[in-house]
PDB file of N, CA and C in Angstrom:
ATOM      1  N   UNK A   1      -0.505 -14.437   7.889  1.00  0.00           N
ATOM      2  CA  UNK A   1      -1.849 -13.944   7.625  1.00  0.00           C
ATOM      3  C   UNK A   1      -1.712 -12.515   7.070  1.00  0.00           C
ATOM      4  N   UNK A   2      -2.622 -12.106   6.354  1.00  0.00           N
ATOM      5  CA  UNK A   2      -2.125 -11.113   5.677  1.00  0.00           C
ATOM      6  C   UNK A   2      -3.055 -10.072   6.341  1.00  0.00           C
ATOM      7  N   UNK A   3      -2.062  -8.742   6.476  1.00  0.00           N
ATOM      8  CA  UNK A   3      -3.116  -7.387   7.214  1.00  0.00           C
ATOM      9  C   UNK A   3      -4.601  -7.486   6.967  1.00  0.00           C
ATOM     10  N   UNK A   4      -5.243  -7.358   5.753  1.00  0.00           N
ATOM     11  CA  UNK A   4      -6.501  -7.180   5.780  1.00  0.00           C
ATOM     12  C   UNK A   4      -7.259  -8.822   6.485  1.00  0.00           C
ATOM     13  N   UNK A   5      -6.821  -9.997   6.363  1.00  0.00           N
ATOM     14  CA  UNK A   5      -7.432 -11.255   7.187  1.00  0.00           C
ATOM     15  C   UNK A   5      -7.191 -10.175   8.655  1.00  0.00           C
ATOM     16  N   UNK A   6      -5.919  -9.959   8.888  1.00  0.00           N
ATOM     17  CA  UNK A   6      -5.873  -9.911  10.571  1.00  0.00           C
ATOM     18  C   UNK A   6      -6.628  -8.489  11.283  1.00  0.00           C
ATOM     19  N   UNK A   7      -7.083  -7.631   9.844  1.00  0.00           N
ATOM     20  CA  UNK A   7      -8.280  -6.612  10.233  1.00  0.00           C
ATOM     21  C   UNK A   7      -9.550  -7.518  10.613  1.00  0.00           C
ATOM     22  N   UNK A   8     -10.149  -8.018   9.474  1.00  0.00           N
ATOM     23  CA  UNK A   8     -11.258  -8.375   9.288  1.00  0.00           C
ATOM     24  C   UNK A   8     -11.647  -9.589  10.194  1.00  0.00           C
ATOM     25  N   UNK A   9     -10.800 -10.179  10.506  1.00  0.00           N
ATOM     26  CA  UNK A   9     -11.089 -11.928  11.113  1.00  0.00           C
ATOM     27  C   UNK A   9     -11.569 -11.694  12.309  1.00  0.00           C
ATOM     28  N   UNK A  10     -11.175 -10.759  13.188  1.00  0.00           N
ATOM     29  CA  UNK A  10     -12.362 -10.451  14.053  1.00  0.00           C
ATOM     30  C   UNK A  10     -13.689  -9.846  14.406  1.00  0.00           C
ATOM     31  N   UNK A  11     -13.834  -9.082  13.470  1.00  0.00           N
ATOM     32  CA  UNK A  11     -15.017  -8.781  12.667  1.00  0.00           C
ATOM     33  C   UNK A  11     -16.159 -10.069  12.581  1.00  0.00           C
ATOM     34  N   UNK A  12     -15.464 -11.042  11.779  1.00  0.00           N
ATOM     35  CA  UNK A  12     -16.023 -11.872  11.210  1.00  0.00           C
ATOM     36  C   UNK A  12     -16.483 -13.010  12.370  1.00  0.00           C
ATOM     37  N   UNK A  13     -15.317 -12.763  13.039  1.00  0.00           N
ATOM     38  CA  UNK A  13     -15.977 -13.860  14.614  1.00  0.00           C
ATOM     39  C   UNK A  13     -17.228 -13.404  15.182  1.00  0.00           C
ATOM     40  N   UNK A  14     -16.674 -12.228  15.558  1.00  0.00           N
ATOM     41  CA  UNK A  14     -18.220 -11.466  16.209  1.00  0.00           C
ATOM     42  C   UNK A  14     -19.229 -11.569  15.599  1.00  0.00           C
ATOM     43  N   UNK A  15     -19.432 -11.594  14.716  1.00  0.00           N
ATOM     44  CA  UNK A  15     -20.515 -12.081  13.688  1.00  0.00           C
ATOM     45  C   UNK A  15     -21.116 -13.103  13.567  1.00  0.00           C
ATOM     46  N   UNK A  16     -19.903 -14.280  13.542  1.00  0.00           N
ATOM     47  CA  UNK A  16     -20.365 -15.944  13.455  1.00  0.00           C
ATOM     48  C   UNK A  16     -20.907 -16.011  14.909  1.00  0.00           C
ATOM     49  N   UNK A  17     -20.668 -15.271  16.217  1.00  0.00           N
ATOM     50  CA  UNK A  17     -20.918 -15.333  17.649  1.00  0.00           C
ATOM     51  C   UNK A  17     -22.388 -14.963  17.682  1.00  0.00           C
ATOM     52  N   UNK A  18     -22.780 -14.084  17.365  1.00  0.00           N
ATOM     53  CA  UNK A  18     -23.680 -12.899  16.741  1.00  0.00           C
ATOM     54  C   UNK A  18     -24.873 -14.297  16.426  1.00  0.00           C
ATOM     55  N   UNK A  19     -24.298 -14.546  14.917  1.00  0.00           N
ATOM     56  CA  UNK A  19     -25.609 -15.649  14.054  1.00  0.00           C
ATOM     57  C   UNK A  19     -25.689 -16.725  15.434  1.00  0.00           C
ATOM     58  N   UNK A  20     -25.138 -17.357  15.481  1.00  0.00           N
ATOM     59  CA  UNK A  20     -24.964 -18.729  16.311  1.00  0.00           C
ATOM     60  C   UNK A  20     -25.742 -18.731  17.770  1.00  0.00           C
ATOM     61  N   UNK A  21     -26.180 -17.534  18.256  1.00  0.00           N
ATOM     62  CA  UNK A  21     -26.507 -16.846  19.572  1.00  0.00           C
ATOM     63  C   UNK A  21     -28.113 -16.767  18.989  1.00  0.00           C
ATOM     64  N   UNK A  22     -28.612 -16.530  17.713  1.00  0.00           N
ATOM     65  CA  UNK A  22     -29.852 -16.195  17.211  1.00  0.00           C
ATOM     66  C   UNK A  22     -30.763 -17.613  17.436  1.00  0.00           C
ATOM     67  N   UNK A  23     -31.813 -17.390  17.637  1.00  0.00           N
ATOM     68  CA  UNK A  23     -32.805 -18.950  17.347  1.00  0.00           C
ATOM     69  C   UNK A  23     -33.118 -19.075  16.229  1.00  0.00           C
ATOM     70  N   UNK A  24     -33.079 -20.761  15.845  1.00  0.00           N
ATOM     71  CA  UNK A  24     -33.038 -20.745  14.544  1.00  0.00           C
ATOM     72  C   UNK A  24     -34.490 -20.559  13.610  1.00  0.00           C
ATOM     73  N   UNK A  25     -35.875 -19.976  14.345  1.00  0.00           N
ATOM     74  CA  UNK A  25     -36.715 -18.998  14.246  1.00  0.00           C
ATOM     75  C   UNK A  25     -36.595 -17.686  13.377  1.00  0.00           C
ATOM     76  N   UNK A  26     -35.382 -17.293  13.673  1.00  0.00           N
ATOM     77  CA  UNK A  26     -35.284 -15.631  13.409  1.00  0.00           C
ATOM     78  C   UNK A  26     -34.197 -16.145  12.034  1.00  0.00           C
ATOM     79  N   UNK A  27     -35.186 -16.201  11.454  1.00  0.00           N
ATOM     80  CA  UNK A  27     -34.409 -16.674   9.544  1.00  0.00           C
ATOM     81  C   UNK A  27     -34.002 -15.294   8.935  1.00  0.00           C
ATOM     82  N   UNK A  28     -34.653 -14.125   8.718  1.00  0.00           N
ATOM     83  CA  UNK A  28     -34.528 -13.100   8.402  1.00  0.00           C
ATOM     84  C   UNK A  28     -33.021 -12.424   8.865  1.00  0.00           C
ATOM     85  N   UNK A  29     -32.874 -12.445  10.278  1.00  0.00           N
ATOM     86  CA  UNK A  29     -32.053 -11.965  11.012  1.00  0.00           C
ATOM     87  C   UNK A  29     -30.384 -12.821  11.154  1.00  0.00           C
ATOM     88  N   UNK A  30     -30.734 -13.545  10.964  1.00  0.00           N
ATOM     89  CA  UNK A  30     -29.728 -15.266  10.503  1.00  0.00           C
ATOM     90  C   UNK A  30     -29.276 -14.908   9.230  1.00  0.00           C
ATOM     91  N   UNK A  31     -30.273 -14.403   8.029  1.00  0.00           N
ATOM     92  CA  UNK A  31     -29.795 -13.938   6.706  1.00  0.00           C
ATOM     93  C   UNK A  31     -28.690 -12.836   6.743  1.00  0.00           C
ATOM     94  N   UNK A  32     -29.349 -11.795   7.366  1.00  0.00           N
ATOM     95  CA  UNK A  32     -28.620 -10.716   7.577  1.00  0.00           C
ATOM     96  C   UNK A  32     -27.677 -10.587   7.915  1.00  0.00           C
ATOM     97  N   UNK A  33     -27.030 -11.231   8.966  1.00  0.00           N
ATOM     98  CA  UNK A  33     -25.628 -11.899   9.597  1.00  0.00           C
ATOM     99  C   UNK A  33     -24.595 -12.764   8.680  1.00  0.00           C
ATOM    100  N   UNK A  34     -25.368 -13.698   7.688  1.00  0.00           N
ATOM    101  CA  UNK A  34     -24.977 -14.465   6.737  1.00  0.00           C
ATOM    102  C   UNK A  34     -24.413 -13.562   5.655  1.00  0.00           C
ATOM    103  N   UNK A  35     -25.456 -12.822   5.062  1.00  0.00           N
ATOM    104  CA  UNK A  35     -25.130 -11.614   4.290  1.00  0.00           C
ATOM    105  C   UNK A  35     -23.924 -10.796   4.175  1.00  0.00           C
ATOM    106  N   UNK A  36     -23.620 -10.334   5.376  1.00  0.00           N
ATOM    107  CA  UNK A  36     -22.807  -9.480   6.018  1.00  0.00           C
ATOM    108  C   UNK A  36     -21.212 -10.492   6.074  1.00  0.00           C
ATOM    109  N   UNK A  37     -21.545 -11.367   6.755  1.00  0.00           N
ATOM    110  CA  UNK A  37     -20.231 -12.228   7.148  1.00  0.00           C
ATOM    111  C   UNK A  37     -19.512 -12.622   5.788  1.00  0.00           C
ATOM    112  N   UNK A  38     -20.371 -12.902   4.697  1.00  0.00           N
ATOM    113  CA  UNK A  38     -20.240 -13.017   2.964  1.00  0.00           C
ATOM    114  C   UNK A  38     -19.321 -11.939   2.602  1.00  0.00           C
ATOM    115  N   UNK A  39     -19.946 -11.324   2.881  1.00  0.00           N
ATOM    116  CA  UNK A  39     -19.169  -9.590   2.033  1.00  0.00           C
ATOM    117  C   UNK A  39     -18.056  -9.513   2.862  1.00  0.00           C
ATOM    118  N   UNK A  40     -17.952  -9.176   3.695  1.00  0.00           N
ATOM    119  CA  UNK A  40     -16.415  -9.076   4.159  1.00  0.00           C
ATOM    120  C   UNK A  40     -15.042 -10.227   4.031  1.00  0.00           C
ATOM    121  N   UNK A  41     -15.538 -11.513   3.832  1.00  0.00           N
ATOM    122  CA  UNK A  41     -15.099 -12.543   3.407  1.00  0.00           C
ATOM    123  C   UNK A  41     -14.562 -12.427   1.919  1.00  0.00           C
ATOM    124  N   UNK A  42     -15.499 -11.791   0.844  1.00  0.00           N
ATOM    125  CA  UNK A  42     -15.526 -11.422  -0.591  1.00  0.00           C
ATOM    126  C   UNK A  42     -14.125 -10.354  -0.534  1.00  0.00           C
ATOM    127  N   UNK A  43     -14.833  -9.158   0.543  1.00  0.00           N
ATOM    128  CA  UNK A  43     -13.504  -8.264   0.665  1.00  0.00           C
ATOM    129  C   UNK A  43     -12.172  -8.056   0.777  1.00  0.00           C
ATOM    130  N   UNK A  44     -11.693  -9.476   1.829  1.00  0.00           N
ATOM    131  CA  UNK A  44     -10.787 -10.311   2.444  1.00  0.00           C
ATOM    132  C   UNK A  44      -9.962 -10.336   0.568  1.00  0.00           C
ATOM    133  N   UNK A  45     -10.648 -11.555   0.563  1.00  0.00           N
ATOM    134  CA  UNK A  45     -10.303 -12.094  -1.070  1.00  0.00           C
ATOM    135  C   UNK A  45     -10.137 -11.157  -2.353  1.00  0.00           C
ATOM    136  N   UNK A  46     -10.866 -10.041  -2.527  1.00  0.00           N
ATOM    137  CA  UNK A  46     -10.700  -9.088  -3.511  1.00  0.00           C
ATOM    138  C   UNK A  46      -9.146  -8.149  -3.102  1.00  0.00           C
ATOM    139  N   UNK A  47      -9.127  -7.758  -2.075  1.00  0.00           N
ATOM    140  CA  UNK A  47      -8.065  -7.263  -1.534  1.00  0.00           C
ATOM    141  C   UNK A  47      -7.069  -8.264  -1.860  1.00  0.00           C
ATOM    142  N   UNK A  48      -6.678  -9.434  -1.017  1.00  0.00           N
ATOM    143  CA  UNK A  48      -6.058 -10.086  -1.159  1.00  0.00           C
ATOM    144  C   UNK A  48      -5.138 -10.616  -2.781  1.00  0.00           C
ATOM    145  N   UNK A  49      -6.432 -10.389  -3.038  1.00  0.00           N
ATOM    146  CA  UNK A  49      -6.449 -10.861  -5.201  1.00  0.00           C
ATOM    147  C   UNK A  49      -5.568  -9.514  -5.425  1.00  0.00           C
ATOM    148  N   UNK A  50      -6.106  -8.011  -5.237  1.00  0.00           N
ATOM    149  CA  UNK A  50      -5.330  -6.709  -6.058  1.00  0.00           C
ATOM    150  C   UNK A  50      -4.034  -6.947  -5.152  1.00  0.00           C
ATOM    151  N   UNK A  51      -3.523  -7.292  -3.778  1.00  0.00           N
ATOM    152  CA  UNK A  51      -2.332  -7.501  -3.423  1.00  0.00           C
ATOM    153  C   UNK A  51      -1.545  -7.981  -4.187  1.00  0.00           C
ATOM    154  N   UNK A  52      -2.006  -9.162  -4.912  1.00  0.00           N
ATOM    155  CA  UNK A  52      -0.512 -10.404  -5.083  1.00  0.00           C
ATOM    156  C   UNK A  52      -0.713  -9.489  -6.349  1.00  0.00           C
ATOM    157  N   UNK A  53      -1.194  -8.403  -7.400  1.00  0.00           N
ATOM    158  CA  UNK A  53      -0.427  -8.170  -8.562  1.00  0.00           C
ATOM    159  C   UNK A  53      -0.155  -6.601  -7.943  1.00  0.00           C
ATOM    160  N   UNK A  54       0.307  -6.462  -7.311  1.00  0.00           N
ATOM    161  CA  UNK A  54       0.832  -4.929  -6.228  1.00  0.00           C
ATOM    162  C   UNK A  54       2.422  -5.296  -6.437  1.00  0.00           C
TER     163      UNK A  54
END
């Protein structure tokens, strides 16, 4: 696993713990979590991408 997954992947749990804990009522707040869990996922991968030509 590569450093930035083994930064971020717990991040990203707490998060999926986070949404999953919400009622599925609170759509706004469900987005926001979704949102968030996206981008650092994107980050994961952009990093990952400028690594392999490093």
């Amino acid at each position: 696993m590569s450093p930035v997954r083994e930064h971020f992947n717990p991040v990203i749990t707490s998060l999926l713990r986070q949404h999953d804990r919400l009622p599925q009522d609170k759509v706004e707040e469900r987005k926001r979590f979704q949102r968030q869990i996206l981008f650092l996922m994107n980050t994961i991968k952009l990093e990952e991408f400028e690594q392999s030509f490093a």
